[in-house]
N, C-alpha and C. Protein backbone atom coordinates (compact mmCIF):
# COMPACT_ATOMS: atom_id res chain seq x y z
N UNK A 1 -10.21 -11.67 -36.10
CA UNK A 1 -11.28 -11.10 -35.32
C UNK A 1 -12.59 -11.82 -35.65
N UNK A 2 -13.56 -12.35 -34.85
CA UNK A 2 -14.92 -12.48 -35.01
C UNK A 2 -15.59 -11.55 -35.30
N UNK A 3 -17.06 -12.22 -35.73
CA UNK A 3 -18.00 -11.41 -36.41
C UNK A 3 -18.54 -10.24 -35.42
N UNK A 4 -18.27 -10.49 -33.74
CA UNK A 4 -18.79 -9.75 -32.65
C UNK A 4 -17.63 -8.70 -32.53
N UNK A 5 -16.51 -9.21 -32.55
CA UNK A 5 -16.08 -8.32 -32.13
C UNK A 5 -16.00 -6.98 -33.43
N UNK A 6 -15.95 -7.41 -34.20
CA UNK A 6 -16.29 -6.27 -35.59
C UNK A 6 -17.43 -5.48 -35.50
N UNK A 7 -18.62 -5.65 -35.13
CA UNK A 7 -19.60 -5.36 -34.94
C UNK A 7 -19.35 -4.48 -33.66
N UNK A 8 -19.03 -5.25 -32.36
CA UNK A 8 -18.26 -3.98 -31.55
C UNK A 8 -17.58 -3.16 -31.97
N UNK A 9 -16.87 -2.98 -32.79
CA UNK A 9 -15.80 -1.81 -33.01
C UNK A 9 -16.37 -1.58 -34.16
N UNK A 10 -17.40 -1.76 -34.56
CA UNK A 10 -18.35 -0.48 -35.89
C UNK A 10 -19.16 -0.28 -35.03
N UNK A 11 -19.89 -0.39 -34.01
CA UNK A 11 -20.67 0.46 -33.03
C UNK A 11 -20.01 1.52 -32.01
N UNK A 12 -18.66 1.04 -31.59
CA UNK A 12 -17.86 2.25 -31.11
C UNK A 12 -17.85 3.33 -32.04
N UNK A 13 -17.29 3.32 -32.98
CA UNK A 13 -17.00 4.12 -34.36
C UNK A 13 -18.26 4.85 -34.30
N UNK A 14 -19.46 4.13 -35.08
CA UNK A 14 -20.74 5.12 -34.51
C UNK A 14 -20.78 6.09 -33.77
N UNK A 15 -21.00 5.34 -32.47
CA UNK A 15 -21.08 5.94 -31.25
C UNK A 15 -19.94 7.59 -31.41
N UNK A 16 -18.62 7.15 -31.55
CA UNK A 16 -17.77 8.22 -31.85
C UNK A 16 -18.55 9.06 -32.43
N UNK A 17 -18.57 8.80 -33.80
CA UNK A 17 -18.97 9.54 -34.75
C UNK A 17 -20.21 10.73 -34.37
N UNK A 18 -21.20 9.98 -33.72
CA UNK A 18 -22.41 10.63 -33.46
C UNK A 18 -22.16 11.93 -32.53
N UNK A 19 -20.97 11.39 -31.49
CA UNK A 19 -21.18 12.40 -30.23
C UNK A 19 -19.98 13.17 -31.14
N UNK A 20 -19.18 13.25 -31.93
CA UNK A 20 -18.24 14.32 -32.68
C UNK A 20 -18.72 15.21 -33.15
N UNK A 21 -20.13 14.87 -34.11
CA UNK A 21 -21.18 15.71 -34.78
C UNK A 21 -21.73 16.63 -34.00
N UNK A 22 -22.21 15.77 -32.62
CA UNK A 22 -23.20 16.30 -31.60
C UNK A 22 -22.23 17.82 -31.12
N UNK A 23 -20.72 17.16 -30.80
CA UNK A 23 -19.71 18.18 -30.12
C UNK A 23 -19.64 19.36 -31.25
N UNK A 24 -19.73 19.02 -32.61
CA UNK A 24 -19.37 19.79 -33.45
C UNK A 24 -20.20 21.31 -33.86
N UNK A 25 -21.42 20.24 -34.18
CA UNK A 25 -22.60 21.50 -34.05
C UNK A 25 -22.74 22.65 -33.12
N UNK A 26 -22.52 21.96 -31.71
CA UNK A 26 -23.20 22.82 -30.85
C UNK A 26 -22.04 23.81 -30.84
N UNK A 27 -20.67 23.48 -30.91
CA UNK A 27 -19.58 24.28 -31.07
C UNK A 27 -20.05 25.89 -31.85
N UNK A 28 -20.47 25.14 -32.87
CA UNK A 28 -20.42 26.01 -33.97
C UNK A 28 -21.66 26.75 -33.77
N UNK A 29 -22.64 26.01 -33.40
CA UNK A 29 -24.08 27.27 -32.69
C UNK A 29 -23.46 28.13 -32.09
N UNK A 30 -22.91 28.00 -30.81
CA UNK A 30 -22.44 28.85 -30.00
C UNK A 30 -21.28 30.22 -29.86
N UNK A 31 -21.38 29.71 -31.93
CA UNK A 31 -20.46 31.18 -32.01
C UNK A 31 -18.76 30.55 -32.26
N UNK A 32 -18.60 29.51 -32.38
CA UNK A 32 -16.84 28.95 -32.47
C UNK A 32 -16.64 29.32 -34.03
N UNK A 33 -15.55 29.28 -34.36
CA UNK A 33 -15.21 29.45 -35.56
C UNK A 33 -15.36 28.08 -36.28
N UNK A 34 -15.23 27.60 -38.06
CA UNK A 34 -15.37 26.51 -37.96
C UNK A 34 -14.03 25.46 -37.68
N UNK A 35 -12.86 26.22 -38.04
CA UNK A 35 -11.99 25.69 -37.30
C UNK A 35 -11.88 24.79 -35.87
N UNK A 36 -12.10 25.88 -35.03
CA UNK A 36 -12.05 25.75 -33.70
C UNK A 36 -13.33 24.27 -33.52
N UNK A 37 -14.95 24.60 -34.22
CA UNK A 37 -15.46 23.79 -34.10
C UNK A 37 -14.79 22.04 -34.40
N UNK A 38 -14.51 22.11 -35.24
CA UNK A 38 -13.84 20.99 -35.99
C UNK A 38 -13.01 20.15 -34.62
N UNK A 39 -11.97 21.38 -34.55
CA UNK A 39 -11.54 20.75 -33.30
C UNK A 39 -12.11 20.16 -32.06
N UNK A 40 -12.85 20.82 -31.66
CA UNK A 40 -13.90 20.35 -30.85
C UNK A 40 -14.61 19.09 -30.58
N UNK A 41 -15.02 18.78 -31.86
CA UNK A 41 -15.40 17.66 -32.41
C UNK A 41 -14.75 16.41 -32.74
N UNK A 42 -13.49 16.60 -32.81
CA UNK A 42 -12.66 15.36 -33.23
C UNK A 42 -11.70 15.11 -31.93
N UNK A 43 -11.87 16.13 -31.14
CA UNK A 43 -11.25 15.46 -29.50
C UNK A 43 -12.51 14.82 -28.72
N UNK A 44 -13.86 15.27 -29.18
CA UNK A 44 -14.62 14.63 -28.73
C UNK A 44 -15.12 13.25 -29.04
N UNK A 45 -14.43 12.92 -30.42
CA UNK A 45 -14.53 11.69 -31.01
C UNK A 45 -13.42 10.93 -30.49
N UNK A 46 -12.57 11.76 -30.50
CA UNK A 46 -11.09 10.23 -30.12
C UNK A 46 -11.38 10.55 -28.58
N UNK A 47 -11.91 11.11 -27.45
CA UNK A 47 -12.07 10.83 -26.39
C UNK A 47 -13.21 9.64 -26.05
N UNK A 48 -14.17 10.15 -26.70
CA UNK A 48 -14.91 8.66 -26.79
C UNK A 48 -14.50 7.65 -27.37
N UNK A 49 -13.60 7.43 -28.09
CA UNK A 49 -13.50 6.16 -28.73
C UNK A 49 -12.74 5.54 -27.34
N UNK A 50 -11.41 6.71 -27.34
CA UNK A 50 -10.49 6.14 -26.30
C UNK A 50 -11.42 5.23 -25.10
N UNK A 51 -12.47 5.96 -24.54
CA UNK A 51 -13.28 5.14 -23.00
C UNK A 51 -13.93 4.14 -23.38
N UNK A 52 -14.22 3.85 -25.00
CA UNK A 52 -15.25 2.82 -25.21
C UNK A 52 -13.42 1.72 -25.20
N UNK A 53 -12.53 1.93 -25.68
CA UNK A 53 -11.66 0.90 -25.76
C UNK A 53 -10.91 0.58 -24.66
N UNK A 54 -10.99 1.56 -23.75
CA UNK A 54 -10.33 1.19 -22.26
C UNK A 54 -10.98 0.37 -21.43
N UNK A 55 -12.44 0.63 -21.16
CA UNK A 55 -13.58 0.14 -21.17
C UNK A 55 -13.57 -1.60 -21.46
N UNK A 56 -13.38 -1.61 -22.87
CA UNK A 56 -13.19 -2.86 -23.51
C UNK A 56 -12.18 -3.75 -23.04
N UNK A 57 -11.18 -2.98 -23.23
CA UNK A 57 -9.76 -3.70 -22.96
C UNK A 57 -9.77 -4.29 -20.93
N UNK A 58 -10.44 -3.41 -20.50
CA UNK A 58 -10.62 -3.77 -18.68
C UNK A 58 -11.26 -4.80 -18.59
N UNK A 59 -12.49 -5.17 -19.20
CA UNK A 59 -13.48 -5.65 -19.61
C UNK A 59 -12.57 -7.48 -19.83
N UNK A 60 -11.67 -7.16 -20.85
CA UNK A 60 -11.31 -8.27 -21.34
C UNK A 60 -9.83 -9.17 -20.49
């Protein structure tokens, strides 16, 4: 792998990461258990990862 494409796929990861947190919190404001939050959050992470790599892969 190149130095770009690494750098792409630690900015996906980010990106994941950020909107999992984002999904996670608000979960859990809104009264979810933390369970349930958790969950929430980590389908919202592998759903984003998934579109940033489909995305990629169309792309390529």
């Amino acid at each position: 792998m190149t130095t770009t494409q690494i750098l792409a796929l630690l900015l996906a990861l980010s990106a994941a990461t950020h909107i999992g947190c984002a999904a996670t919190l608000t979960a859990r404001r809104s009264g979810t258990d933390s369970a349930g939050a958790l969950l929430i959050g980590a389908s919202a992470t592998a759903s984003a990862l998934a579109l940033y790599l489909t995305a990629l892969a169309a792309y390529r």
